[in-house]
N, C-alpha and C. Protein backbone atom coordinates (compact mmCIF):
# COMPACT_ATOMS: atom_id res chain seq x y z
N UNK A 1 23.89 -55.35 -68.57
CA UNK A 1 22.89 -54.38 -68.93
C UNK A 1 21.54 -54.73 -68.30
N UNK A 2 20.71 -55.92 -68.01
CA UNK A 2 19.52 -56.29 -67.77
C UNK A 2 20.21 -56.21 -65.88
N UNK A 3 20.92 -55.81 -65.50
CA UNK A 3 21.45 -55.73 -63.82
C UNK A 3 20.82 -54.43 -63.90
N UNK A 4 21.03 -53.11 -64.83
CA UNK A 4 20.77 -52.21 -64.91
C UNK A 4 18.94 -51.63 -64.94
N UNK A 5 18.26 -52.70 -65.48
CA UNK A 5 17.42 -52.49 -65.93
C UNK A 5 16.17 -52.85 -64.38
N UNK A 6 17.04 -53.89 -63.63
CA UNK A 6 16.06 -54.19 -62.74
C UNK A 6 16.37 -53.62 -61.18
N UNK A 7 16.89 -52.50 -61.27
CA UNK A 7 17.44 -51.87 -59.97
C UNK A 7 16.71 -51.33 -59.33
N UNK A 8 15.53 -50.57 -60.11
CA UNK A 8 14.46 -49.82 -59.33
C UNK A 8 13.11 -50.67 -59.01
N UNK A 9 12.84 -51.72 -59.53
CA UNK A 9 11.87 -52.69 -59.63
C UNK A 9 11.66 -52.96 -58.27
N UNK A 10 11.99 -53.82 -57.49
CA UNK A 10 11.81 -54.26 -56.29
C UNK A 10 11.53 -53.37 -55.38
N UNK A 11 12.46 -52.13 -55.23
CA UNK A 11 12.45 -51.11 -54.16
C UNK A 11 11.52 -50.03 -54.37
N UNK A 12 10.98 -49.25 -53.47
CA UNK A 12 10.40 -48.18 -53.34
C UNK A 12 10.92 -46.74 -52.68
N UNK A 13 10.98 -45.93 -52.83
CA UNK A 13 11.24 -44.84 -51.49
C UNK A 13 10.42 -44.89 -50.75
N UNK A 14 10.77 -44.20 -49.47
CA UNK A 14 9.97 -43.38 -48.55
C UNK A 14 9.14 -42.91 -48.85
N UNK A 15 9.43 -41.58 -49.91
CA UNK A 15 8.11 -40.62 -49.86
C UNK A 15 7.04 -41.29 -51.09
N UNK A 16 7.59 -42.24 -51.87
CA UNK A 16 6.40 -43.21 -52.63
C UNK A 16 5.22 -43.65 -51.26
N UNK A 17 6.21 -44.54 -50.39
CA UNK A 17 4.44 -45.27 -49.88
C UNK A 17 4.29 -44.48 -48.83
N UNK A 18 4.80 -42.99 -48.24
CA UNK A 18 4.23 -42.41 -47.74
C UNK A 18 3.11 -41.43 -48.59
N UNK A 19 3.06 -41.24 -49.85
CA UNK A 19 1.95 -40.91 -50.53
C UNK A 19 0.85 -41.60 -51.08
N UNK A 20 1.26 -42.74 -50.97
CA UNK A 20 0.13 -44.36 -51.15
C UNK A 20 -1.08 -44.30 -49.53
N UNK A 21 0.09 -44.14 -48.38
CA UNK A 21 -0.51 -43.99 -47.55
C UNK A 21 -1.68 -42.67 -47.57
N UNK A 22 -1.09 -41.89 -47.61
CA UNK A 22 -1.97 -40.22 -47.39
C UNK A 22 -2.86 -40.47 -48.13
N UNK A 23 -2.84 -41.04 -49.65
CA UNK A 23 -4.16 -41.64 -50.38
C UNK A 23 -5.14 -42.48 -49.57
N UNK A 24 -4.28 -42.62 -49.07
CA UNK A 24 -5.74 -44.32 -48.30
C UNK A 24 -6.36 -43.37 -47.09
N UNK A 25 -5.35 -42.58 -46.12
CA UNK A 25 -6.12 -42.03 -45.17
C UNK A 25 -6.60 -40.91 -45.43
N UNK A 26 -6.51 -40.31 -46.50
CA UNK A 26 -7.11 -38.90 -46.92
C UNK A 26 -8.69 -39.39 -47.39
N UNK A 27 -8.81 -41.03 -47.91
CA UNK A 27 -9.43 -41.15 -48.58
C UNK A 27 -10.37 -42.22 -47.83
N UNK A 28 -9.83 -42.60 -46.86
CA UNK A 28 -10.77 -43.20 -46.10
C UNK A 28 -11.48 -42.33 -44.69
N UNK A 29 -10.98 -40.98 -44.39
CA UNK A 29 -11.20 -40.29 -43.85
C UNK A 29 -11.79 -38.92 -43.75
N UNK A 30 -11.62 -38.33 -45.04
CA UNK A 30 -12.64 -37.45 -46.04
C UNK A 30 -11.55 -36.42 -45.61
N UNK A 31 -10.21 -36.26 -45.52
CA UNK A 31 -9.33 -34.99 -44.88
C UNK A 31 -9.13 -34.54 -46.72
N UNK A 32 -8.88 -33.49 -46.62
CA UNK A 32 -9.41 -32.76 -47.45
C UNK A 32 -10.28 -32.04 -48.33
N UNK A 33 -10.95 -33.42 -48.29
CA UNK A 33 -12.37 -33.11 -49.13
C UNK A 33 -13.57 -32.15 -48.12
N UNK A 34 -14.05 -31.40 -49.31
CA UNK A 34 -14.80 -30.15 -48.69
C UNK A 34 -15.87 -30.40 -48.29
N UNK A 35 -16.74 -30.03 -47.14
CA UNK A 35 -17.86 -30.38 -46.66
C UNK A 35 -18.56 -30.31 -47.27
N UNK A 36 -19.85 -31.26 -46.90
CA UNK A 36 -21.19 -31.46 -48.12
C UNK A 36 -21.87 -30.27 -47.58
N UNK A 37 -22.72 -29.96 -47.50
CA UNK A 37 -23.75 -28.95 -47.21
C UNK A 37 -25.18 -29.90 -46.53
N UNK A 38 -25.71 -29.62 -45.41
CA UNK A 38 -26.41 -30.60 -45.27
C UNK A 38 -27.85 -29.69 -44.21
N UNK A 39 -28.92 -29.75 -44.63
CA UNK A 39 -30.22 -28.98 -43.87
C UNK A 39 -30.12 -29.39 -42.39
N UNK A 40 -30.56 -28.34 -41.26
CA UNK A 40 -30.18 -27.95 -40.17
C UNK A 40 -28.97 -27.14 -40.12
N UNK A 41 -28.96 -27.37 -38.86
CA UNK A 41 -27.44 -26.70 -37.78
C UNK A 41 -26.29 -27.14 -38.19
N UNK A 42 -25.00 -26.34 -38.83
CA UNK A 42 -24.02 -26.43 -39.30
C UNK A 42 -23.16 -26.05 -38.54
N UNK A 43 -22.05 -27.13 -37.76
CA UNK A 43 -21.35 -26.38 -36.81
C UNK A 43 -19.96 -25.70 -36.88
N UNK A 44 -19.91 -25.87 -38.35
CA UNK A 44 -18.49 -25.14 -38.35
C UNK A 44 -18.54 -24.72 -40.07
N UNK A 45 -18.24 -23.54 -40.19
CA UNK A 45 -18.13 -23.05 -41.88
C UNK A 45 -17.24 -24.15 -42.53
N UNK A 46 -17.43 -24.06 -43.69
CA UNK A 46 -16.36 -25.28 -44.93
C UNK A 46 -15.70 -24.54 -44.97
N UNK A 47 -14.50 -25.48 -44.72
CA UNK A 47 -13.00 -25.04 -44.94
C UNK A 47 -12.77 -24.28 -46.58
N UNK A 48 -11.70 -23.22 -46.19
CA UNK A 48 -11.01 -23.15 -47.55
C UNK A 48 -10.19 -23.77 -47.68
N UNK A 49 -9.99 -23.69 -49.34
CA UNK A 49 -8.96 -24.78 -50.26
C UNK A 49 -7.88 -24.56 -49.60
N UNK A 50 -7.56 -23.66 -48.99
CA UNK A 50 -5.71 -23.12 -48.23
C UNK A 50 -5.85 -24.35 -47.00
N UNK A 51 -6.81 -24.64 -46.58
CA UNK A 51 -7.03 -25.68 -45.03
C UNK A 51 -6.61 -26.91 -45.96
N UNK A 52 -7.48 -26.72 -46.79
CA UNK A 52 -7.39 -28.33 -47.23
C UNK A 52 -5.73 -28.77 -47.23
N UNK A 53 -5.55 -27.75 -48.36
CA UNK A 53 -3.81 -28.26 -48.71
C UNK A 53 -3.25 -28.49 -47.61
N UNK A 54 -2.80 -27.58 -46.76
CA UNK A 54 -2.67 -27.57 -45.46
C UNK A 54 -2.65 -29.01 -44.77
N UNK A 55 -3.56 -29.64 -44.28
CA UNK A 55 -4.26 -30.67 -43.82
C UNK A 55 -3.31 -31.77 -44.54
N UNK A 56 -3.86 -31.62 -45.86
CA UNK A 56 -3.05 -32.94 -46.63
C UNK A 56 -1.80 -32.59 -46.50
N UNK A 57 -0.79 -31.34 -46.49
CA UNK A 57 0.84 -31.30 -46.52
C UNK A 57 1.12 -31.98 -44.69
N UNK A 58 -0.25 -31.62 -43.83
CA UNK A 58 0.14 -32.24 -42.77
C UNK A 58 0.10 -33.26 -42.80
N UNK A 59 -1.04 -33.89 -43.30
CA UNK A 59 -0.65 -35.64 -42.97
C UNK A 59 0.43 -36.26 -44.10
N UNK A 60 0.88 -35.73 -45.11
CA UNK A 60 1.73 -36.39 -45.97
C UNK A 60 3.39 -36.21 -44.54
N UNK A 61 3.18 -35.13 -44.07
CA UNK A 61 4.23 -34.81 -43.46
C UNK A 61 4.69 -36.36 -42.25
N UNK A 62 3.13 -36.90 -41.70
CA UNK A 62 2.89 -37.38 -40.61
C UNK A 62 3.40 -38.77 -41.47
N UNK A 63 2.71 -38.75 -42.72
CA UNK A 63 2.89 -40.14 -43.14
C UNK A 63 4.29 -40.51 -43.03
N UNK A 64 4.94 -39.79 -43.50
CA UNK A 64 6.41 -40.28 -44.28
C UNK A 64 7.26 -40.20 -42.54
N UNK A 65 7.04 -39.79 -41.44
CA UNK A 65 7.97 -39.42 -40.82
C UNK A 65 7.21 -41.08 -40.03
N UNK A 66 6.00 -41.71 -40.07
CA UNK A 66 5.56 -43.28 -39.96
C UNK A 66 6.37 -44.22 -40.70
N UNK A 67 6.41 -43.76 -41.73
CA UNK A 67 7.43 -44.64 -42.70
C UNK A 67 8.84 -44.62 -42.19
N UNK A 68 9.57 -43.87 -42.01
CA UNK A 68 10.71 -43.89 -41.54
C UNK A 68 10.81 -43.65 -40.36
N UNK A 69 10.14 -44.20 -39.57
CA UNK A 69 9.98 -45.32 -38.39
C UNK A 69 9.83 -44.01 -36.83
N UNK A 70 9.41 -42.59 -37.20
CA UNK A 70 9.97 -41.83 -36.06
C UNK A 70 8.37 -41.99 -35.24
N UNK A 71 8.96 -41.82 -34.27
CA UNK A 71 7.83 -42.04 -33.24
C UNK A 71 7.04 -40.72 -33.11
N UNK A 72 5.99 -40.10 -32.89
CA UNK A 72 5.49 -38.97 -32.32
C UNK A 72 5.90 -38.07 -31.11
N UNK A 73 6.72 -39.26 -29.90
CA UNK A 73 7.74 -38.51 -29.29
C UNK A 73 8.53 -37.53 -29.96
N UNK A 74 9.40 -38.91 -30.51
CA UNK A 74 10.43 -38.52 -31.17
C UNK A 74 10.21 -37.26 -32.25
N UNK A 75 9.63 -36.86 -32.69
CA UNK A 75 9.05 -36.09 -33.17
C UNK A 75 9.02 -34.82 -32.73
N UNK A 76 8.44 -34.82 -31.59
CA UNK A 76 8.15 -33.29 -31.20
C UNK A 76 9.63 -33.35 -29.96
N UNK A 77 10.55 -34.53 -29.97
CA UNK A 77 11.78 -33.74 -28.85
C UNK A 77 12.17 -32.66 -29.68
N UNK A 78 12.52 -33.59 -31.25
CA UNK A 78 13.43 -32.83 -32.48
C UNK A 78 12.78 -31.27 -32.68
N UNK A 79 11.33 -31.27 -33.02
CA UNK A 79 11.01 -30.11 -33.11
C UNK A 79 11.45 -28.90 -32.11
N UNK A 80 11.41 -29.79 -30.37
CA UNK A 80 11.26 -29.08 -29.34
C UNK A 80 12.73 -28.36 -29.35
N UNK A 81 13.96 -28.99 -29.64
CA UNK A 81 14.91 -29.45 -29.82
C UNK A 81 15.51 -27.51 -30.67
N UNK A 82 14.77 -27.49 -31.96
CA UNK A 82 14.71 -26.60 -33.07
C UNK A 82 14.44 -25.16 -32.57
């Protein structure tokens, strides 16, 4: 019974520390978060909330396909591929 209990402990999935990741680079990078507003010349309107999500479903997408080791080649043959 305690074999049972410690099966998930050690291991993680994929899409776990590919969402650990998207935290750190969403969050060390300001991707999602909405522009400040700032006096002068503004060179591009603030995104809507639809970009944002967007943005983050892209890099969660980017993260996890890092995690499971695919290259950015590799990546767009498969897409090319589709």
């Amino acid at each position: 019974m305690d074999s049972l209990n410690d099966v998930g402990l050690g291991a993680r999935r994929n899409e776990d520390i590919a969402l650990d990741l998207l935290k750190f680079v969403a969050g060390t990078v300001g991707v999602g978060r909405p522009a400040t507003p700032s006096t002068g010349f503004s060179g591009a309107a603030p995104a809507k909330p639809e970009e944002h999500v967007s943005q983050l479903l892209e890099l969660y997408g980017r993260c996890l396909k890092a995690i499971q080791g695919e290259s950015p080649k590799e990546t767009q043959q498969k897409e090319a591929a589709q």
